[in-house]
PDB file of N, CA and C in Angstrom:
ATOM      1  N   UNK A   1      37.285  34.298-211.053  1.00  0.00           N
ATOM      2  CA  UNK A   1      38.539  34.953-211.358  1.00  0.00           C
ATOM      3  C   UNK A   1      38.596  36.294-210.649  1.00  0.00           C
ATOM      4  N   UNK A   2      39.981  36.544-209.894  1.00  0.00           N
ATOM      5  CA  UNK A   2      40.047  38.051-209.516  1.00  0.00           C
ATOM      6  C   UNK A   2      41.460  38.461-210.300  1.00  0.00           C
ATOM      7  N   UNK A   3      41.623  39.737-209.697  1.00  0.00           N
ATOM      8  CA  UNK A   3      42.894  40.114-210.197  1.00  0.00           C
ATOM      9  C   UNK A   3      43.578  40.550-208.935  1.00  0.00           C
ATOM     10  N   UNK A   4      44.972  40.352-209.248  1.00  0.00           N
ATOM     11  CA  UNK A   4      45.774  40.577-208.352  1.00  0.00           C
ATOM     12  C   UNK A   4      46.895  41.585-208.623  1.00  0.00           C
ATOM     13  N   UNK A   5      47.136  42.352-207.433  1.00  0.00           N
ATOM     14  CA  UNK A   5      47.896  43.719-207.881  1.00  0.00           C
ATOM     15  C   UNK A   5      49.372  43.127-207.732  1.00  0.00           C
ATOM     16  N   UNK A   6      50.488  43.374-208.450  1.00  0.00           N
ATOM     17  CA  UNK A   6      51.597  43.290-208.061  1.00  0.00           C
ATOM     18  C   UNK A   6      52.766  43.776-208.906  1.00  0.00           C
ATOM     19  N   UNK A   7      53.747  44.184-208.328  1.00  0.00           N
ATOM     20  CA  UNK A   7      54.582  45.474-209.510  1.00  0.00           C
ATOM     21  C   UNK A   7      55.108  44.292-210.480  1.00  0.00           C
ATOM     22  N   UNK A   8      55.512  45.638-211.525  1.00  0.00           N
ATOM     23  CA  UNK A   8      56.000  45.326-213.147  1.00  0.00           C
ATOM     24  C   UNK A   8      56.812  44.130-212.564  1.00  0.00           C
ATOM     25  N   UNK A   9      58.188  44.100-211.540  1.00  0.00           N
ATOM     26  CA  UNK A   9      59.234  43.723-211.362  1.00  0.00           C
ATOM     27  C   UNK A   9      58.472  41.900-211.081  1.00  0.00           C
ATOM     28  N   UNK A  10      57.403  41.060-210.474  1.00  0.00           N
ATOM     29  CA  UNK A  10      57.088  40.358-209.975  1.00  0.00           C
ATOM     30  C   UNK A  10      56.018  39.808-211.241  1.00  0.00           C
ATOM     31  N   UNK A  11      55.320  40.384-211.688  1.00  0.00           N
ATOM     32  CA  UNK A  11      54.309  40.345-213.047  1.00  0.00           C
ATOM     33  C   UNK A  11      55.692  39.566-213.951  1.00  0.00           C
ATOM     34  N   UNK A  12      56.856  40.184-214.110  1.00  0.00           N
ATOM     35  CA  UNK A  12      57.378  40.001-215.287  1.00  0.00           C
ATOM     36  C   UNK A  12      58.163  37.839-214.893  1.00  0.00           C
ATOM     37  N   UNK A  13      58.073  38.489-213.592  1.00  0.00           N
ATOM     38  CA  UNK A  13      59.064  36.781-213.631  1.00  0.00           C
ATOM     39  C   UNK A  13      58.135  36.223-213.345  1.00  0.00           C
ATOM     40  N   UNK A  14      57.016  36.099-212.503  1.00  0.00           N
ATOM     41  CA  UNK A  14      55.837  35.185-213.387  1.00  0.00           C
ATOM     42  C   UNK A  14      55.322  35.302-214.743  1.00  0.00           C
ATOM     43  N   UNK A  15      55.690  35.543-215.836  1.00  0.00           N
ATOM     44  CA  UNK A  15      55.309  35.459-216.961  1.00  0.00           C
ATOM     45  C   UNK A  15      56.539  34.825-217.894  1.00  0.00           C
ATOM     46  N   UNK A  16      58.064  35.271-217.535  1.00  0.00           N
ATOM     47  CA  UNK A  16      58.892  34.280-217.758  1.00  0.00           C
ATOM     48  C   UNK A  16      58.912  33.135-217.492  1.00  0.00           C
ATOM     49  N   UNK A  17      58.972  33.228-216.203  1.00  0.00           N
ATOM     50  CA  UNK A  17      57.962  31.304-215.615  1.00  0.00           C
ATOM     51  C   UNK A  17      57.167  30.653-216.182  1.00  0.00           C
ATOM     52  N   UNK A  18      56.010  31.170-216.582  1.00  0.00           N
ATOM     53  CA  UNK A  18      54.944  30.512-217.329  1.00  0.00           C
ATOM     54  C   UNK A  18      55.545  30.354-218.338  1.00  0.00           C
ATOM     55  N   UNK A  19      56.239  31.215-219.381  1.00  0.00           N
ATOM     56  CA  UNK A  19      56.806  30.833-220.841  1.00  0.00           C
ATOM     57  C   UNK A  19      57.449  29.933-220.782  1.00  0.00           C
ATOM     58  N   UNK A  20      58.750  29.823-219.717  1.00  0.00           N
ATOM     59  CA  UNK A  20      59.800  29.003-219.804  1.00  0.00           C
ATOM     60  C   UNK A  20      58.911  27.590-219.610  1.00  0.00           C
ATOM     61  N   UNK A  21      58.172  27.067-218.780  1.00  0.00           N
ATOM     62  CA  UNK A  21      57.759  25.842-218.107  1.00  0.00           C
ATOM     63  C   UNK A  21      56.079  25.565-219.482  1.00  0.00           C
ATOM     64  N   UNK A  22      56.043  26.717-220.144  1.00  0.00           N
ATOM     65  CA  UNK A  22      54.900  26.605-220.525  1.00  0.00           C
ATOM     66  C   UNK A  22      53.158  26.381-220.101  1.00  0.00           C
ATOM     67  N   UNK A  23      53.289  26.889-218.697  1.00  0.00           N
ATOM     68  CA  UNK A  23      51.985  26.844-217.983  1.00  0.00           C
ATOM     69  C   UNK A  23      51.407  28.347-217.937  1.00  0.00           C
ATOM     70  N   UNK A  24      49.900  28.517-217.629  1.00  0.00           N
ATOM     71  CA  UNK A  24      49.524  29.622-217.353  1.00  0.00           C
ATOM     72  C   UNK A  24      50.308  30.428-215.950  1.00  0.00           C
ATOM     73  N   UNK A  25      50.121  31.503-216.312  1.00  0.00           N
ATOM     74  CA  UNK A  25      50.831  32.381-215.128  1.00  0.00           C
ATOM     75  C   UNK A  25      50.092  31.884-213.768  1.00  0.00           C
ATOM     76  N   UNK A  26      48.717  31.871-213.454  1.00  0.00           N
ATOM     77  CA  UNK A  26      48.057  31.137-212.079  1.00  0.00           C
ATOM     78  C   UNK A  26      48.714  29.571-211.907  1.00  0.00           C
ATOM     79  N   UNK A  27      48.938  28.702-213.000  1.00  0.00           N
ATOM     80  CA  UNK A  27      49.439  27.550-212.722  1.00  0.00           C
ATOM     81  C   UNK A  27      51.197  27.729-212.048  1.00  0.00           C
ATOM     82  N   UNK A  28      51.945  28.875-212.415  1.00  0.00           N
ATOM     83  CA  UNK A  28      53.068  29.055-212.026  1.00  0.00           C
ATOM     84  C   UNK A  28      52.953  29.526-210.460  1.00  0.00           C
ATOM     85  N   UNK A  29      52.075  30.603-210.254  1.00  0.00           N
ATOM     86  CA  UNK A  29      51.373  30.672-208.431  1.00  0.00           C
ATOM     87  C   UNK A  29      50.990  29.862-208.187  1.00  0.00           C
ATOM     88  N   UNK A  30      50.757  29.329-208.199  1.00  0.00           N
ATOM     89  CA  UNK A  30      49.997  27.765-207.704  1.00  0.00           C
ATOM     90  C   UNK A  30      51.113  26.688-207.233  1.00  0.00           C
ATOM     91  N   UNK A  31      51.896  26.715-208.233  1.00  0.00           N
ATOM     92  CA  UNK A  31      53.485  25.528-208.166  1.00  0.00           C
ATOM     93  C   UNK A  31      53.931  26.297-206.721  1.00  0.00           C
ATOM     94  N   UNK A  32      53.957  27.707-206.863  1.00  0.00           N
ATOM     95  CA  UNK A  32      54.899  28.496-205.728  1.00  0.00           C
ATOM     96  C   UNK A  32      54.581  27.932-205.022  1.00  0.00           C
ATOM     97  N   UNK A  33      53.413  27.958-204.264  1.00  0.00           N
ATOM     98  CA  UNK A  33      52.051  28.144-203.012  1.00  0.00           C
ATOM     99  C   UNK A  33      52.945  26.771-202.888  1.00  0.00           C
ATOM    100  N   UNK A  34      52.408  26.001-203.260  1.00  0.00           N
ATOM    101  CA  UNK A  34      52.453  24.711-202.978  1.00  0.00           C
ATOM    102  C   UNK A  34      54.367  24.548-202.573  1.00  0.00           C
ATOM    103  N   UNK A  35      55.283  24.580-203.387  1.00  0.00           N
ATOM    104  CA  UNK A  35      56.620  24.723-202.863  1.00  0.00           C
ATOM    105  C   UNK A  35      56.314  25.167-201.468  1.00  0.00           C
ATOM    106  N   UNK A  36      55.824  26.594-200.688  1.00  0.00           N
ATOM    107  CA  UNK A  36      55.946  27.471-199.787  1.00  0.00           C
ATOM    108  C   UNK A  36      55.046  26.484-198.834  1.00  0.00           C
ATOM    109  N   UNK A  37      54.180  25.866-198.712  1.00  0.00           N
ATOM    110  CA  UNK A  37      53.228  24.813-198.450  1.00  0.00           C
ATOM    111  C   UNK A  37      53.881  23.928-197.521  1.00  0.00           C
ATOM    112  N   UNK A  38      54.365  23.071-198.481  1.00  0.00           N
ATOM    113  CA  UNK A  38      56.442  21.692-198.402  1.00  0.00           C
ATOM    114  C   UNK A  38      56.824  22.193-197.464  1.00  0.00           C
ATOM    115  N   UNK A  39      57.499  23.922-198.014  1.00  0.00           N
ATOM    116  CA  UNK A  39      58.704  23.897-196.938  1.00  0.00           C
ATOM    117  C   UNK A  39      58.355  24.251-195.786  1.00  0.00           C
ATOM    118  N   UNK A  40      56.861  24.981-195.154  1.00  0.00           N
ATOM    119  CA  UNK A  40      56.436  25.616-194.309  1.00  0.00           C
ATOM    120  C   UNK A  40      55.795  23.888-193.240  1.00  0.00           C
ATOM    121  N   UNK A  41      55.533  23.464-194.040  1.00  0.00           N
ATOM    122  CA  UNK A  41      55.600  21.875-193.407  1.00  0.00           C
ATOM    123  C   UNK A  41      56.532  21.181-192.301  1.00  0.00           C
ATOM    124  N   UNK A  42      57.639  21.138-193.342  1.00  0.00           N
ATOM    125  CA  UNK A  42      58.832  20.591-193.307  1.00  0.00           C
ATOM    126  C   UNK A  42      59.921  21.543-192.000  1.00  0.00           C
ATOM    127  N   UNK A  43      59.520  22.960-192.197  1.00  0.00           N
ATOM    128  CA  UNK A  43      59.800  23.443-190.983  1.00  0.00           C
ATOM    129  C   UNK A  43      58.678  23.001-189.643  1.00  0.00           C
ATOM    130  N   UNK A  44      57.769  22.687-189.801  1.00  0.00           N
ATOM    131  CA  UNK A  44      57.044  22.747-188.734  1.00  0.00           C
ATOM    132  C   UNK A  44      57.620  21.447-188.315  1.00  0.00           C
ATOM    133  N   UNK A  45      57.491  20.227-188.982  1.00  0.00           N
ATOM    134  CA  UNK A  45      58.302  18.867-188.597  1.00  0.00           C
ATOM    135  C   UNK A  45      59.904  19.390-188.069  1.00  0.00           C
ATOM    136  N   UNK A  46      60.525  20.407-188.394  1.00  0.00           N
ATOM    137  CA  UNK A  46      62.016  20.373-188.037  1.00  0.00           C
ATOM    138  C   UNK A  46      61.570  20.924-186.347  1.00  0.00           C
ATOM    139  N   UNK A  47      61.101  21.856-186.056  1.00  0.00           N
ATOM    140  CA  UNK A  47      60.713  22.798-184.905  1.00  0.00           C
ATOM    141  C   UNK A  47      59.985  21.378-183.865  1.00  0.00           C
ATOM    142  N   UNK A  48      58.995  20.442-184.414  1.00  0.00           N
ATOM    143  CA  UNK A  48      58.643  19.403-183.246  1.00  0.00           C
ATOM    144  C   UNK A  48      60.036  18.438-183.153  1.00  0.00           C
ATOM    145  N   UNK A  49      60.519  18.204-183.765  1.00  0.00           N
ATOM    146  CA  UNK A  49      61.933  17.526-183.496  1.00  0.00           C
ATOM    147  C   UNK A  49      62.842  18.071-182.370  1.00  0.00           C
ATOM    148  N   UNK A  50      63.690  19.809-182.663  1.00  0.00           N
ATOM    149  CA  UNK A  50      63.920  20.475-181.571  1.00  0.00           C
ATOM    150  C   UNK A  50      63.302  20.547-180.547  1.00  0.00           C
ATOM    151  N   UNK A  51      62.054  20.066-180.551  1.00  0.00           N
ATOM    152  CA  UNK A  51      61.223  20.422-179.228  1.00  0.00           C
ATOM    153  C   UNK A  51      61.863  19.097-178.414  1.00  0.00           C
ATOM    154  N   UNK A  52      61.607  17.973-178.940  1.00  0.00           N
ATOM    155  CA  UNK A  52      61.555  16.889-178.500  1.00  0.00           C
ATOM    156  C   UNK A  52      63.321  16.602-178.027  1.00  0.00           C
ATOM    157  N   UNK A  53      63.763  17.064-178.376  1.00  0.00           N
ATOM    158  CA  UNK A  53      65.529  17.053-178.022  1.00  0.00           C
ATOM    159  C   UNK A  53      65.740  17.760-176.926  1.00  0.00           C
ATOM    160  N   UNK A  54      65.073  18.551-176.630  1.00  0.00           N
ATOM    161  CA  UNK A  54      65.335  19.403-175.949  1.00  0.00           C
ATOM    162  C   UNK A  54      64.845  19.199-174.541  1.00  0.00           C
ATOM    163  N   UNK A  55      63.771  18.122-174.786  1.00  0.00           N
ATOM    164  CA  UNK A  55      63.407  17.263-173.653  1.00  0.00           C
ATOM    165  C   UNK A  55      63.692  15.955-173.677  1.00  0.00           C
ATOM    166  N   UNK A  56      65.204  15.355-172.954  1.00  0.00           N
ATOM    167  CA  UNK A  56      66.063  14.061-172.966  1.00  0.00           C
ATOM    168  C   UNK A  56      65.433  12.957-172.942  1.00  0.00           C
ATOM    169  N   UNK A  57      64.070  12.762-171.942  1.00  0.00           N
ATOM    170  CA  UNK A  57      62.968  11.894-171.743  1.00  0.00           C
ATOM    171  C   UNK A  57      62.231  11.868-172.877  1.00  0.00           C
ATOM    172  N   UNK A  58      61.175  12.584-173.351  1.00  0.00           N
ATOM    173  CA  UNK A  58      60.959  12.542-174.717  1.00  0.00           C
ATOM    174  C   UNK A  58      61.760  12.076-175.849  1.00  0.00           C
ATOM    175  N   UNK A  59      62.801  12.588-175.881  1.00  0.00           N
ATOM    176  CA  UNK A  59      63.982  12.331-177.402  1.00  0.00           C
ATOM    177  C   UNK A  59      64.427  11.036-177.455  1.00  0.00           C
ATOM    178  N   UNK A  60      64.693  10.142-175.837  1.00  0.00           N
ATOM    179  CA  UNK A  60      65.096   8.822-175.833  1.00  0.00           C
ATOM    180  C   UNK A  60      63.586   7.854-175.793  1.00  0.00           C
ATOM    181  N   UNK A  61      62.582   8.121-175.800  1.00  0.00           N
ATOM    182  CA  UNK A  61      61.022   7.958-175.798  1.00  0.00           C
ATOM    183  C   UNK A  61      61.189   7.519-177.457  1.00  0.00           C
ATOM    184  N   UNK A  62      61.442   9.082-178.318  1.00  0.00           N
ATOM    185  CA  UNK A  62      61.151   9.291-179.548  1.00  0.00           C
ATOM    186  C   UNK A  62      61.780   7.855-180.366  1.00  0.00           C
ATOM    187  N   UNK A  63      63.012   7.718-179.908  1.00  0.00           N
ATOM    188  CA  UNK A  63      64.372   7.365-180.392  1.00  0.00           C
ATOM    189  C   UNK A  63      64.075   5.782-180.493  1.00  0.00           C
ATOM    190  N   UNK A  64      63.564   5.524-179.280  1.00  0.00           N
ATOM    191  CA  UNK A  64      63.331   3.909-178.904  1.00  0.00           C
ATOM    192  C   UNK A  64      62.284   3.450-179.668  1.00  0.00           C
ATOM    193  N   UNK A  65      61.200   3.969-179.952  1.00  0.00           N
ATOM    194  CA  UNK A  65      60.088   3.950-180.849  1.00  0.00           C
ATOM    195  C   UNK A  65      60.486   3.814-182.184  1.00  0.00           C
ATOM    196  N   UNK A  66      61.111   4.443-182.741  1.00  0.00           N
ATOM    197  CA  UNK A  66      61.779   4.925-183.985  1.00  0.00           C
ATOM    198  C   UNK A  66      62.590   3.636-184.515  1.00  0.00           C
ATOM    199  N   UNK A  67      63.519   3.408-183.635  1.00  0.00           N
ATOM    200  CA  UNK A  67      64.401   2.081-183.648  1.00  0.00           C
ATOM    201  C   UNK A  67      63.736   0.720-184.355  1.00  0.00           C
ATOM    202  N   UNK A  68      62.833   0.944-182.619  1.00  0.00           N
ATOM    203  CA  UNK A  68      61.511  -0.328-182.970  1.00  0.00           C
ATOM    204  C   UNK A  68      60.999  -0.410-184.193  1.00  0.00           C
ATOM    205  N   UNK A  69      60.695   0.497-185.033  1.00  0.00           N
ATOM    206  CA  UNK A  69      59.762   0.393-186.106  1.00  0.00           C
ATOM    207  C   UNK A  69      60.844  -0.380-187.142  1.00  0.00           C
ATOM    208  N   UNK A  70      62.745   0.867-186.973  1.00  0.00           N
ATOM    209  CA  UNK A  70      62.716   0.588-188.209  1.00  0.00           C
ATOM    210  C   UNK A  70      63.678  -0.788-188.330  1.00  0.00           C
ATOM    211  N   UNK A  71      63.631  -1.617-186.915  1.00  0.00           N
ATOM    212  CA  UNK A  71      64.285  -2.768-186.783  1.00  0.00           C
ATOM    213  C   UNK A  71      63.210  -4.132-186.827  1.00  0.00           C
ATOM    214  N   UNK A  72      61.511  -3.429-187.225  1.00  0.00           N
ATOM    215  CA  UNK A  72      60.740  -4.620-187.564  1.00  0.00           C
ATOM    216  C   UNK A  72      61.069  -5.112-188.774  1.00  0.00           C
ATOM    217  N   UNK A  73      60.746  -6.328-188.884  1.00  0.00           N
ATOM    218  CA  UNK A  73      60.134  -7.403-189.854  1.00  0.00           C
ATOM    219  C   UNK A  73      59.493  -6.813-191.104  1.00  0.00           C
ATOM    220  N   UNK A  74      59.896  -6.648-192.321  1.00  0.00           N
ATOM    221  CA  UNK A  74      58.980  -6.251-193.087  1.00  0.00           C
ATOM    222  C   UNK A  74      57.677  -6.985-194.027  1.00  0.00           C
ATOM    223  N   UNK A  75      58.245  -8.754-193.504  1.00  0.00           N
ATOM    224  CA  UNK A  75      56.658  -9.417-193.573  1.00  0.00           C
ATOM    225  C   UNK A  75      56.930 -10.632-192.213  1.00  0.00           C
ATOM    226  N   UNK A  76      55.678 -11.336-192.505  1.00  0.00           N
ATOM    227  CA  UNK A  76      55.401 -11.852-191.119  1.00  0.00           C
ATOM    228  C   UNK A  76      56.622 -13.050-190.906  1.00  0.00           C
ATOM    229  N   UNK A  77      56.522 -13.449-189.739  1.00  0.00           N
ATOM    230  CA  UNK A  77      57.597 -14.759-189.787  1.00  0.00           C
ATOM    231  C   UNK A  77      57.155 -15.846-190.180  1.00  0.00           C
ATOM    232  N   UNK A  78      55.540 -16.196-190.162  1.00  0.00           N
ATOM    233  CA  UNK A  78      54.928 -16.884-190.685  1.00  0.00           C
ATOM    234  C   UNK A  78      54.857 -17.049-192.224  1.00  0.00           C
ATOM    235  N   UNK A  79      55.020 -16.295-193.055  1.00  0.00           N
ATOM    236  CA  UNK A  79      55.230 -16.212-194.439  1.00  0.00           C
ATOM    237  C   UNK A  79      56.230 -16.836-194.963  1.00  0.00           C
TER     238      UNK A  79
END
């Protein structure tokens, strides 16, 4: 366990948090982290997308692949 410094104003709405949801105040940092985690993700997936658009060869590469997958078979023909 450490402690962590942070003003009255930030202490207080993690501790409303924890009351309202009923978890410890570290379990309410923890939910954050993890939210901030998602979206820091989810931007990194948005930013390789722009990349890939931005190069026409790549994006119609991306696109054709993409298609392919989601125009397979979802069991065999043999089945």
């Amino acid at each position: 366990m450490t402690t962590v410094k942070v003003t009255v104003e930030l202490r207080d709405r993690i501790a409303f948090r924890a009351r309202n949801r009923r978890l410890s105040q570290a379990a309410v940092i923890a939910l954050a982290l993890e939210a901030l985690d998602r979206r820091d993700f989810w931007v990194s997936v948005q930013k390789g997308y722009d990349g890939l658009r931005v190069d026409g060869e790549a994006w119609a590469d991306y696109t054709r692949e993409r298609d392919a997958w989601l125009a397979a078979p979802l069991v065999s023909p043999n089945q």
